[in-house]
N, C-alpha and C. Protein backbone atom coordinates (compact mmCIF):
# COMPACT_ATOMS: atom_id res chain seq x y z
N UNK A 1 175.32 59.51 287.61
CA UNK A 1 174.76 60.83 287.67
C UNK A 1 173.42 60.75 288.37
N UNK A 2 173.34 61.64 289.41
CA UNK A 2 172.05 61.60 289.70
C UNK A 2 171.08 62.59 290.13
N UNK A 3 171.08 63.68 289.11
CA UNK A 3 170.55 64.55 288.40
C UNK A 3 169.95 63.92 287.03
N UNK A 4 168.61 63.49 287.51
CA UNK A 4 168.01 63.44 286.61
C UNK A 4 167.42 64.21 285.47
N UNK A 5 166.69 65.41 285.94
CA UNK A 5 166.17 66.31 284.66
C UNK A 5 167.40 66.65 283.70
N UNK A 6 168.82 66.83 284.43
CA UNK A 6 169.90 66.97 283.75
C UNK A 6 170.38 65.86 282.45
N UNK A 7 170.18 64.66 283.34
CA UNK A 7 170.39 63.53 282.35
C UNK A 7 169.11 63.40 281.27
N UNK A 8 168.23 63.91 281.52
CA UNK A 8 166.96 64.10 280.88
C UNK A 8 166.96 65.20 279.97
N UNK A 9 167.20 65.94 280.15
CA UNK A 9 168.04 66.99 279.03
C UNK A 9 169.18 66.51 277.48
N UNK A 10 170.07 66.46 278.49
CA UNK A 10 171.04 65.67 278.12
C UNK A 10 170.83 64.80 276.60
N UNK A 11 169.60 63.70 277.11
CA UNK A 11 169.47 62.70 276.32
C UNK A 11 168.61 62.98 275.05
N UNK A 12 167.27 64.11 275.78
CA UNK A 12 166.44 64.88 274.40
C UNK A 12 167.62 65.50 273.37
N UNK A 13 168.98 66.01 273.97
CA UNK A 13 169.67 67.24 273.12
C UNK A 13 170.80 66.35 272.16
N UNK A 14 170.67 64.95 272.46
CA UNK A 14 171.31 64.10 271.70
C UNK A 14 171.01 64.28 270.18
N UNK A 15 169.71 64.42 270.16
CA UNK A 15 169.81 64.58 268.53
C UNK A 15 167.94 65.00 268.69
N UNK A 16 168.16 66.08 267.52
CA UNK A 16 167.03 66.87 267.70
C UNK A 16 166.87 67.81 266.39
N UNK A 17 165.63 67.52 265.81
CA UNK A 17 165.14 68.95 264.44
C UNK A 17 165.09 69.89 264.44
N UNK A 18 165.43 70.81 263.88
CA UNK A 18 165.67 72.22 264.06
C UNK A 18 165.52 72.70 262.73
N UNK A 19 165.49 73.99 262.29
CA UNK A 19 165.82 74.87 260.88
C UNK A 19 167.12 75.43 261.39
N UNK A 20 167.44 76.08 259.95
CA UNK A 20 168.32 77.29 259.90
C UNK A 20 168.26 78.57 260.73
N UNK A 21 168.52 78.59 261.19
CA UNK A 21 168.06 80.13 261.77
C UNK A 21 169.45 81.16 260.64
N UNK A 22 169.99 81.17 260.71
CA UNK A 22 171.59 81.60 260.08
C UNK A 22 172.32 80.97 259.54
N UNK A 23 172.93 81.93 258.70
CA UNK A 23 174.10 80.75 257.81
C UNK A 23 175.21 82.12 257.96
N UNK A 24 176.74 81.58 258.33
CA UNK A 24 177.66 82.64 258.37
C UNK A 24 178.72 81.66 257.52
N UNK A 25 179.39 82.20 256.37
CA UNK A 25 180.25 81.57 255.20
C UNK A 25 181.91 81.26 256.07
N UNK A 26 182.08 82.51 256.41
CA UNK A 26 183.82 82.24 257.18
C UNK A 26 183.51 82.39 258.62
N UNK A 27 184.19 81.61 259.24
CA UNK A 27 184.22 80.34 259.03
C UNK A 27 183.02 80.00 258.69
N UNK A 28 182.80 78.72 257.84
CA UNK A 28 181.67 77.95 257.44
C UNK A 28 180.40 77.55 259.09
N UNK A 29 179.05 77.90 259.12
CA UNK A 29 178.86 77.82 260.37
C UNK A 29 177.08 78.05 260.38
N UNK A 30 176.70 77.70 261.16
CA UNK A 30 175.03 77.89 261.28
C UNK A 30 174.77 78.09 262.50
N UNK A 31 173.38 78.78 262.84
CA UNK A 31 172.92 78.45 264.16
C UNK A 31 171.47 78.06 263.52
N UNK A 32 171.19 77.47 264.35
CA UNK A 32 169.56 76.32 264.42
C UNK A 32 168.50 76.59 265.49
N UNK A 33 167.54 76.56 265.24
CA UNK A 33 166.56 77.17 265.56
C UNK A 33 166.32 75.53 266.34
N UNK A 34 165.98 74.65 267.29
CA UNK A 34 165.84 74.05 268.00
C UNK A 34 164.33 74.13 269.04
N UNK A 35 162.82 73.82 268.29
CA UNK A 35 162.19 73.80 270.28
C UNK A 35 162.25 75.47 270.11
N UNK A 36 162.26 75.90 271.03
CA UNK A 36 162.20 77.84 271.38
C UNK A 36 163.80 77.78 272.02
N UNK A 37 165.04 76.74 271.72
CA UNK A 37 166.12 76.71 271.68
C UNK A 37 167.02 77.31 270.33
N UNK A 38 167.93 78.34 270.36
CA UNK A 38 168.83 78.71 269.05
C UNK A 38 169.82 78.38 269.93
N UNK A 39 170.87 78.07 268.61
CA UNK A 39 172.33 77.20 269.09
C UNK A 39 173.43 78.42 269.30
N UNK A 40 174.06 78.34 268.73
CA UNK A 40 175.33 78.92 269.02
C UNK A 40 175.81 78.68 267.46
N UNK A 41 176.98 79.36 267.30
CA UNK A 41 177.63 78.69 265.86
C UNK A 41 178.02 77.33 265.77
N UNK A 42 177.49 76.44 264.89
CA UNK A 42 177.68 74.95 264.50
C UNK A 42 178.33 74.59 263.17
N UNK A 43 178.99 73.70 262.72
CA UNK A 43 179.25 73.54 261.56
C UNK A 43 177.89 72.41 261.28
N UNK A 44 178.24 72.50 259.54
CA UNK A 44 177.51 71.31 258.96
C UNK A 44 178.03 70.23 257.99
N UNK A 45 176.93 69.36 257.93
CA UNK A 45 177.78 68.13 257.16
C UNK A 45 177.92 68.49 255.61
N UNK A 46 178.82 68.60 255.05
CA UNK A 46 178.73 68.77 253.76
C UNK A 46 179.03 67.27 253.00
N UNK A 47 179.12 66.81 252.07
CA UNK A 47 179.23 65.48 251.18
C UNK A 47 180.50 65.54 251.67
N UNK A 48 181.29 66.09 250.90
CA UNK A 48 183.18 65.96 250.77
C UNK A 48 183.79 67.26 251.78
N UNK A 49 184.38 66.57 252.57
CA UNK A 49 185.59 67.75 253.02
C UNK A 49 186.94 67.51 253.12
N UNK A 50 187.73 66.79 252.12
CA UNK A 50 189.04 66.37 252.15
C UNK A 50 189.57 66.70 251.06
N UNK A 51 190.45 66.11 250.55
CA UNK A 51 190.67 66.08 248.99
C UNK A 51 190.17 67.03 248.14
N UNK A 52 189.09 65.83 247.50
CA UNK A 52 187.75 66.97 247.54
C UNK A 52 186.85 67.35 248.18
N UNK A 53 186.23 68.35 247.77
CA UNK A 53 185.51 69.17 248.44
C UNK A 53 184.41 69.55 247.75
N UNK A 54 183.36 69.93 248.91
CA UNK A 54 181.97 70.51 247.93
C UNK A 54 181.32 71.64 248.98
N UNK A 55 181.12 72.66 248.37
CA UNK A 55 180.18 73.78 248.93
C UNK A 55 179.03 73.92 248.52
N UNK A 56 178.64 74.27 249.16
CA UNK A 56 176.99 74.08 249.67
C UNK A 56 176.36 74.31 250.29
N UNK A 57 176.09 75.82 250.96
CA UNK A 57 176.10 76.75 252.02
C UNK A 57 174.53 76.38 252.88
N UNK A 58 174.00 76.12 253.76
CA UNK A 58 172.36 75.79 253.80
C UNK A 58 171.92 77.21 253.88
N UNK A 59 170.29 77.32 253.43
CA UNK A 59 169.74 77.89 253.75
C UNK A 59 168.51 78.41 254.47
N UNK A 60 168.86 79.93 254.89
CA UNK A 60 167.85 79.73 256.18
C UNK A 60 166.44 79.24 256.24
N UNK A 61 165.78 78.65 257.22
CA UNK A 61 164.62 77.55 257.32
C UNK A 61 164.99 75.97 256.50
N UNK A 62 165.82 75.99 256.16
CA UNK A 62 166.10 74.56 255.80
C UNK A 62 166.38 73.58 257.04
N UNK A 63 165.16 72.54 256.89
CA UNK A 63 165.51 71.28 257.98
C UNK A 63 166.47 70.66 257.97
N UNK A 64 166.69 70.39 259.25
CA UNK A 64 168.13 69.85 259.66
C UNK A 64 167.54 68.95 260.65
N UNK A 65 168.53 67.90 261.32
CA UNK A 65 168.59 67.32 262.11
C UNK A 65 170.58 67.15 263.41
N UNK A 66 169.82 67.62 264.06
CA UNK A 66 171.32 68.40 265.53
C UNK A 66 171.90 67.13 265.66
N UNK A 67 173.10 66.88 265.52
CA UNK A 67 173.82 65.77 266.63
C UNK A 67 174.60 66.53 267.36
N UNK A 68 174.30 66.29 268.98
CA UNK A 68 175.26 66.70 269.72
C UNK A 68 175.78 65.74 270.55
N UNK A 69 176.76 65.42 270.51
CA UNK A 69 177.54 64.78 271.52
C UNK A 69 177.15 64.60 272.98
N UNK A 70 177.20 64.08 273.47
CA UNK A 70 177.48 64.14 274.62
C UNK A 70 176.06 64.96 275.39
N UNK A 71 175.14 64.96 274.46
CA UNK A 71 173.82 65.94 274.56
C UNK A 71 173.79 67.38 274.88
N UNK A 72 175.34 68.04 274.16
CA UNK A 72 175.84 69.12 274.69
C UNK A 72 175.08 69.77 273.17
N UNK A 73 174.49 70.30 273.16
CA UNK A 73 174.45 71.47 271.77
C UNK A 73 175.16 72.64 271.57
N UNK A 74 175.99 72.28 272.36
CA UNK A 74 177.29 73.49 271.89
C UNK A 74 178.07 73.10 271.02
N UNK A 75 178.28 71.70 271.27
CA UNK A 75 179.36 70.51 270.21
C UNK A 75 178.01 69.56 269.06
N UNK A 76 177.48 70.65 268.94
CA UNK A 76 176.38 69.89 268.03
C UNK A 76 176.73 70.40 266.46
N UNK A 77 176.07 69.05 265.55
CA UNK A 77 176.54 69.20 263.71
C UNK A 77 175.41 69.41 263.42
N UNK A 78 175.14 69.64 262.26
CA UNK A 78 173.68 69.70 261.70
C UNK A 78 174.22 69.50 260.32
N UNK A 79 172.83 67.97 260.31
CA UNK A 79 172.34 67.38 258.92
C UNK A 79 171.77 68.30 258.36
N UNK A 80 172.02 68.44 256.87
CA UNK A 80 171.13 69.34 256.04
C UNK A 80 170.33 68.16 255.13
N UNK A 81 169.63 68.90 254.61
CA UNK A 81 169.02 68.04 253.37
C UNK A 81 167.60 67.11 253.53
N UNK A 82 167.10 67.85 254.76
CA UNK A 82 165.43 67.15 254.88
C UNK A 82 164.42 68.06 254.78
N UNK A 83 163.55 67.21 253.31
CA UNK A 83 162.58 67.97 252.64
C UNK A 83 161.65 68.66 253.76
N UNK A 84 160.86 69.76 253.54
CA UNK A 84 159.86 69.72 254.77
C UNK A 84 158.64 70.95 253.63
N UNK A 85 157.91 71.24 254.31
CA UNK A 85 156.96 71.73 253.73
C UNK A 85 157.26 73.25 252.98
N UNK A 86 158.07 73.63 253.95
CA UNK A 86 158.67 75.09 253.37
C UNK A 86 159.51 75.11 252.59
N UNK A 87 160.28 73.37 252.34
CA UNK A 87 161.25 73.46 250.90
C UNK A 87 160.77 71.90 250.29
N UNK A 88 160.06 71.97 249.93
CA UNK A 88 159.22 70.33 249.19
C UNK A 88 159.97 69.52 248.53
N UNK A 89 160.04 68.79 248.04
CA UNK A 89 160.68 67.67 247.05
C UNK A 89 161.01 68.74 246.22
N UNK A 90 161.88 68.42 244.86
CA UNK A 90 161.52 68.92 243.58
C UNK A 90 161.60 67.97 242.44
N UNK A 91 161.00 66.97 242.88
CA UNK A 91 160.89 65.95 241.78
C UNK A 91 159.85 64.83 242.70
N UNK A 92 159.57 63.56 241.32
CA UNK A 92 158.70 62.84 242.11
C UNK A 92 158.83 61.34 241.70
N UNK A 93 160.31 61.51 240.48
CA UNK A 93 160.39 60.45 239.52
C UNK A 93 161.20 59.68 240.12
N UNK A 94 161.36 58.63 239.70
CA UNK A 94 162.53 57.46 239.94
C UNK A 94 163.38 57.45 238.87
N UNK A 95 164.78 57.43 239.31
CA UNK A 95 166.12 57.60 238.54
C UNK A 95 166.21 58.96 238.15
N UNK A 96 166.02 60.15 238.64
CA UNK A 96 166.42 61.56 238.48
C UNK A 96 167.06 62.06 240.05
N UNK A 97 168.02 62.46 239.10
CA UNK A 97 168.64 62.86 240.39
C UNK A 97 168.60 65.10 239.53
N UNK A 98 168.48 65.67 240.56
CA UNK A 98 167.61 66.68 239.80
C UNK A 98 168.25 67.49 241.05
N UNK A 99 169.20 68.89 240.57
CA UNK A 99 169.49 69.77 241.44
C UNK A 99 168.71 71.34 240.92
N UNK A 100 167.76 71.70 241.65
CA UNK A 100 167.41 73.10 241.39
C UNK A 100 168.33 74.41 242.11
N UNK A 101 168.41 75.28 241.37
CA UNK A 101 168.71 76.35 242.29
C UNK A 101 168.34 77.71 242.21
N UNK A 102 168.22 78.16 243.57
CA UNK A 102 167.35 79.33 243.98
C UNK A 102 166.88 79.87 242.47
N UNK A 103 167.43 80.37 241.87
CA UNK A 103 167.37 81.45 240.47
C UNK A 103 166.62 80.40 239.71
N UNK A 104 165.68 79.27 239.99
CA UNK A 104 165.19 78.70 238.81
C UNK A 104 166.06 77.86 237.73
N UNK A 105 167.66 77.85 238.34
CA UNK A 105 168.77 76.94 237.50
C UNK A 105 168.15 75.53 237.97
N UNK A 106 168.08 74.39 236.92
CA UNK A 106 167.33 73.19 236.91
C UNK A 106 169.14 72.14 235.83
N UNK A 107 169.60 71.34 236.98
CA UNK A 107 170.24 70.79 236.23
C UNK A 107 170.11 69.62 236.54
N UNK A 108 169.89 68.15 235.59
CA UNK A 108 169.00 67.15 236.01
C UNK A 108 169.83 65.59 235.28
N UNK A 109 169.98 64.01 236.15
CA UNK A 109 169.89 63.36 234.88
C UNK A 109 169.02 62.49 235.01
N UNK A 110 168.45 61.94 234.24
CA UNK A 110 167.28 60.94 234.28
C UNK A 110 167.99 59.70 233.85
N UNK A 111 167.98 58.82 234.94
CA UNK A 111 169.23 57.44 234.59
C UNK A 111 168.08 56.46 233.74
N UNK A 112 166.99 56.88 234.04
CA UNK A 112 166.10 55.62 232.72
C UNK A 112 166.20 56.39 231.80
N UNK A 113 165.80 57.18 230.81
CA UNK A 113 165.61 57.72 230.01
C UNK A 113 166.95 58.60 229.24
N UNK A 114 168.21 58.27 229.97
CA UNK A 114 169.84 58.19 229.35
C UNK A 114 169.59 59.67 228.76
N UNK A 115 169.23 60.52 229.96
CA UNK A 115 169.03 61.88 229.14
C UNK A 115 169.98 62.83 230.68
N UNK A 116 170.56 63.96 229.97
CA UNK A 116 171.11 64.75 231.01
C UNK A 116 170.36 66.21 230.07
N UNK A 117 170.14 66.94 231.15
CA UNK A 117 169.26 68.31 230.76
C UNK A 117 169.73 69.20 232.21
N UNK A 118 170.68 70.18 231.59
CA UNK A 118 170.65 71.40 232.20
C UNK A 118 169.74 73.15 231.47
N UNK A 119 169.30 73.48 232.12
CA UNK A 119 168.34 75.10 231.72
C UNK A 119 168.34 76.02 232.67
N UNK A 120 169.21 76.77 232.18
CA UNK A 120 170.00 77.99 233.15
C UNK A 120 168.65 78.93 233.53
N UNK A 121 168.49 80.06 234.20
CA UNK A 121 167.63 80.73 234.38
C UNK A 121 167.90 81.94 233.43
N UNK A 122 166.82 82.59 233.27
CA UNK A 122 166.66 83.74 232.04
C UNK A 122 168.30 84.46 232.49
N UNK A 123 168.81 84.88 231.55
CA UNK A 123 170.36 85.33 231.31
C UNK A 123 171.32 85.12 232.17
N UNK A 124 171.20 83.93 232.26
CA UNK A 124 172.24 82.87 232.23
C UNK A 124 173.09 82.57 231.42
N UNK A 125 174.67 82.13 232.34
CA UNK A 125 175.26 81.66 231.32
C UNK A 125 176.50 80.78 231.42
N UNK A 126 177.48 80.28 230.59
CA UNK A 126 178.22 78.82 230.63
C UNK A 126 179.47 79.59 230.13
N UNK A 127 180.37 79.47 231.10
CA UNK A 127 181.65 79.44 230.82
C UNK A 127 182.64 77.72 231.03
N UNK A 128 182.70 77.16 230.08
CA UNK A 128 183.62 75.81 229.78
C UNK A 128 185.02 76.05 229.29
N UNK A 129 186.10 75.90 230.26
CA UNK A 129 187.80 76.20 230.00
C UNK A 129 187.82 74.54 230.43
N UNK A 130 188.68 74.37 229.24
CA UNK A 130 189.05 72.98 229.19
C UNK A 130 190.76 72.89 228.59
N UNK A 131 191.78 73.20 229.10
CA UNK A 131 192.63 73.50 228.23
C UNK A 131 193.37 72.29 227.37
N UNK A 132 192.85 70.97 228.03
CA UNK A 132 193.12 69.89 227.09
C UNK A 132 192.03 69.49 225.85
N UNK A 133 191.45 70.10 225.30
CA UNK A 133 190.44 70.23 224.78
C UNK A 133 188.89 69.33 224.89
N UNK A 134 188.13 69.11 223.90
CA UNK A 134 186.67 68.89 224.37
C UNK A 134 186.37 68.18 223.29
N UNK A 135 186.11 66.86 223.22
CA UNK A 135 185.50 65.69 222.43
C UNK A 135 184.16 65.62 222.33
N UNK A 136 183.24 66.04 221.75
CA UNK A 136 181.84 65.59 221.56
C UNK A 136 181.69 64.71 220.63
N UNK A 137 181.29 63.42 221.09
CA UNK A 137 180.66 62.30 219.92
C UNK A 137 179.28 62.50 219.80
N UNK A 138 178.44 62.72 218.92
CA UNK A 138 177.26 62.91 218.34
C UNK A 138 176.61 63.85 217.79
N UNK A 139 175.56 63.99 216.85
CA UNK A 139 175.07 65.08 216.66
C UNK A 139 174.61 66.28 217.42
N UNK A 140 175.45 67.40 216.61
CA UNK A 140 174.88 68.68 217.54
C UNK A 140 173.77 69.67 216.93
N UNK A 141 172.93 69.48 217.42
CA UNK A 141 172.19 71.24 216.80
C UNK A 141 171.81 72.19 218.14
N UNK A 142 172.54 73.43 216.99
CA UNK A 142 172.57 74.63 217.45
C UNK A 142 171.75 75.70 216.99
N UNK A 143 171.09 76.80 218.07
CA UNK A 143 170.64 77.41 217.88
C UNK A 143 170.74 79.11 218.36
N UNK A 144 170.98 79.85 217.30
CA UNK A 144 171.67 80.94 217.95
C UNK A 144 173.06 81.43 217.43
N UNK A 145 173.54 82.43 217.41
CA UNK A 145 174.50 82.97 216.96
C UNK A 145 175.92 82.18 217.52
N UNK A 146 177.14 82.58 216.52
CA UNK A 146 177.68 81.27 216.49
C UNK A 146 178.95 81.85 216.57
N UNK A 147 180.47 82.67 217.55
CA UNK A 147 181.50 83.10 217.12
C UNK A 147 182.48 82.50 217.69
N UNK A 148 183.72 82.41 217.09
CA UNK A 148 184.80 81.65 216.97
C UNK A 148 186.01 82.32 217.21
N UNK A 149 186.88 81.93 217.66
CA UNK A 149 188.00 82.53 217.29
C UNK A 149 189.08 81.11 217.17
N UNK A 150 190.13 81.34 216.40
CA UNK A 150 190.99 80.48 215.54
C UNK A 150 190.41 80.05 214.17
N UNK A 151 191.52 78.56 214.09
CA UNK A 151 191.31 78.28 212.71
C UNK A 151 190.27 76.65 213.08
N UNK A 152 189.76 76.43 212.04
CA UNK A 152 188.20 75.40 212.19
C UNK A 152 188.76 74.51 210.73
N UNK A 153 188.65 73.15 211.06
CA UNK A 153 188.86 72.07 209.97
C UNK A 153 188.08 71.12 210.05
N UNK A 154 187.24 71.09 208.50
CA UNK A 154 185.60 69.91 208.85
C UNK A 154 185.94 68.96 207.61
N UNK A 155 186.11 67.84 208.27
CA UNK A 155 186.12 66.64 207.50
C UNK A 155 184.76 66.10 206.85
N UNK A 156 184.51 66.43 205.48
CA UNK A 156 183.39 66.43 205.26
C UNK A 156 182.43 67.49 204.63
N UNK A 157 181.10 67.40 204.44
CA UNK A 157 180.45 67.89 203.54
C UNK A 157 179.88 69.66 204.07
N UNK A 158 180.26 70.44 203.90
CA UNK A 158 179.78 71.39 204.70
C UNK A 158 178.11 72.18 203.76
N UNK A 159 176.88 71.89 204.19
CA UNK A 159 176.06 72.77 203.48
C UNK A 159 175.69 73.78 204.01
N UNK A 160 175.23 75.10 203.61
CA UNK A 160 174.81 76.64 203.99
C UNK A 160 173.39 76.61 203.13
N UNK A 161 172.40 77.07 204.08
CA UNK A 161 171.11 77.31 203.68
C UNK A 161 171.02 78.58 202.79
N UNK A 162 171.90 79.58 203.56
CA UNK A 162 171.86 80.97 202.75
C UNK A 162 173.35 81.36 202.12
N UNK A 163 174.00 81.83 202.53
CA UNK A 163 175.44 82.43 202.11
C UNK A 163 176.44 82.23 202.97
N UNK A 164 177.24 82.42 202.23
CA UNK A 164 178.89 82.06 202.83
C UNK A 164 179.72 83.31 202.51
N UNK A 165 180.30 84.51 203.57
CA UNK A 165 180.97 85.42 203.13
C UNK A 165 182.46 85.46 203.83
N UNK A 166 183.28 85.79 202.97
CA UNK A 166 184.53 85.38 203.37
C UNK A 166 185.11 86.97 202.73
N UNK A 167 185.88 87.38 203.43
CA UNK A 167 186.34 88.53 203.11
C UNK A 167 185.63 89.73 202.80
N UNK A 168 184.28 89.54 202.97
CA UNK A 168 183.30 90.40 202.19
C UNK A 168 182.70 89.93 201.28
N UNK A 169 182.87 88.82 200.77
CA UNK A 169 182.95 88.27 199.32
C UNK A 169 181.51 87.73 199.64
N UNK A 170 181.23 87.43 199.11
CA UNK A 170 179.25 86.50 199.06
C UNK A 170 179.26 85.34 198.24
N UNK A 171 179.56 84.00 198.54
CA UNK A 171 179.61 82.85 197.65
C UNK A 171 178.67 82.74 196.68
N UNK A 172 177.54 83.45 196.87
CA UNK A 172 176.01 83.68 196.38
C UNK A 172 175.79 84.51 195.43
N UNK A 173 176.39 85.93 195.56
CA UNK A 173 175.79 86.85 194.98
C UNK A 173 177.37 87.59 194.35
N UNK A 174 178.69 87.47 194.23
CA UNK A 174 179.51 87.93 194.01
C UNK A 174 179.85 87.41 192.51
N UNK A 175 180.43 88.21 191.63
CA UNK A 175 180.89 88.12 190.13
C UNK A 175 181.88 87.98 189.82
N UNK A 176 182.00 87.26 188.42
CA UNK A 176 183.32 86.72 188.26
C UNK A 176 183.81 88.12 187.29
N UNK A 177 185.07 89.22 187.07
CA UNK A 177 185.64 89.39 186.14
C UNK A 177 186.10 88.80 184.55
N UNK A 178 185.90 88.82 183.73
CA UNK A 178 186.81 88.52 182.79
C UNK A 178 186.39 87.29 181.89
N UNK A 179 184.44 87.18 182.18
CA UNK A 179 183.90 86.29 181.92
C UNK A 179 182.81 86.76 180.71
N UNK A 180 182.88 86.50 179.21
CA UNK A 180 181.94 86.84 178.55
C UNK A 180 180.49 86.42 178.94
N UNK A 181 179.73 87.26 178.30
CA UNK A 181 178.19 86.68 178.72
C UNK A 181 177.85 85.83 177.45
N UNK A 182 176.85 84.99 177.82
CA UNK A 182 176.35 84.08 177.33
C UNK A 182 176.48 82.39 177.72
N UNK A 183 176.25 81.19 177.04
CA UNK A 183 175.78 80.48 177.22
C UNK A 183 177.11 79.47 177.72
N UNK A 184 178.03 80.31 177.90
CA UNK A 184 179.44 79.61 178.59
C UNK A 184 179.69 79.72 180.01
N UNK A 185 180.40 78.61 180.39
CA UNK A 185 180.35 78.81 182.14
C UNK A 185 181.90 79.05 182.15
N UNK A 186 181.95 79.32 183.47
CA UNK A 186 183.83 79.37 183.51
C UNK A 186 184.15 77.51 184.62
N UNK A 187 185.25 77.63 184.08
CA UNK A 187 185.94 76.45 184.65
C UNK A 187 185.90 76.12 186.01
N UNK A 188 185.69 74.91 186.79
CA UNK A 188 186.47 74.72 187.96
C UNK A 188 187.43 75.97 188.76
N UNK A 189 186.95 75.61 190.14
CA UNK A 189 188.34 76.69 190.47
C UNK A 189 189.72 76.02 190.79
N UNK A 190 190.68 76.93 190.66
CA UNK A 190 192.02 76.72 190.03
C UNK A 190 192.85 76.64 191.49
């Protein structure tokens, strides 16, 4: 070739930083802000695209880095996922791997400290369908109102701070029929 500024082109457009300029979902696709260069529609690298799969749409001003082929930026990909000043770290620790999202959702695990911590954003919420069911080994405490549907079987000691009502009934405060007063108790139940 001997067109140089061409081949000189060419070789800058090999791979080059850019932002988001756009994100379009169907087809999956971006254009990139490049230099005082915008692309054309590009795809991007996502983790998984086979089998499995992962979505993960970028967003606009998020740094990227262009590969284009052939130094064509028409046939160019864009890397997502480089911190820059307009989207900072969000962590600073070693062994957290820590996903935020937009709404303030923070779901995190800390591989030293053998801790996993998810905290939804204000009314938020968790839907878990598991239809082979769900094993928890360890202690749970809960906080917050508590409803069920089916039948519940506890191996073991069950205590209630306040009352237990079953039918209406009040384990606490409900009376026996057919029981004289005074210094006699009634029996075991039957």
């Amino acid at each position: 070739m001997n067109n140089l500024p061409a081949l000189a082109r060419m070789l800058e457009n090999l791979i080059r930083f850019g932002t988001i300029a756009e994100t379009q979902m169907k087809p999956p696709r971006v254009r990139v802000k490049t230099g005082t260069l915008l692309t054309g529609w590009l795809p991007w690298i996502a983790l998984r695209a086979g089998a499995d799969t992962d979505w993960d749409p970028p967003t606009v001003d998020e740094q990227v880095i262009l590969f284009s082929p052939s130094g064509q930026l028409a046939n160019g990909i864009a890397l997502t996922g480089i911190y820059s000043t307009a989207n900072p770290a969000n962590g600073e620790q070693e062994g957290v791997h820590r996903r935020t999202y937009r709404d303030g959702t923070v779901i995190e695990y800390d591989s030293v400290a053998h801790h996993l911590n998810a905290v939804l954003a204000d009314g938020g919420t968790t839907t878990l369908i598991s239809p082979g069911g769900i094993t928890v080994v360890g202690p749970i405490t809960h906080e917050g109102d508590y409803t069920q549907t089916g039948n519940q079987s506890v191996t073991g000691k069950v205590t209630v701070s306040d009352d237990v009502v079953a039918s209406g009934i009040s384990l606490v405060t409900h009376i026996h029929g057919g029981v004289l007063p005074g210094p006699g108790v009634t029996s075991v139940p039957l």
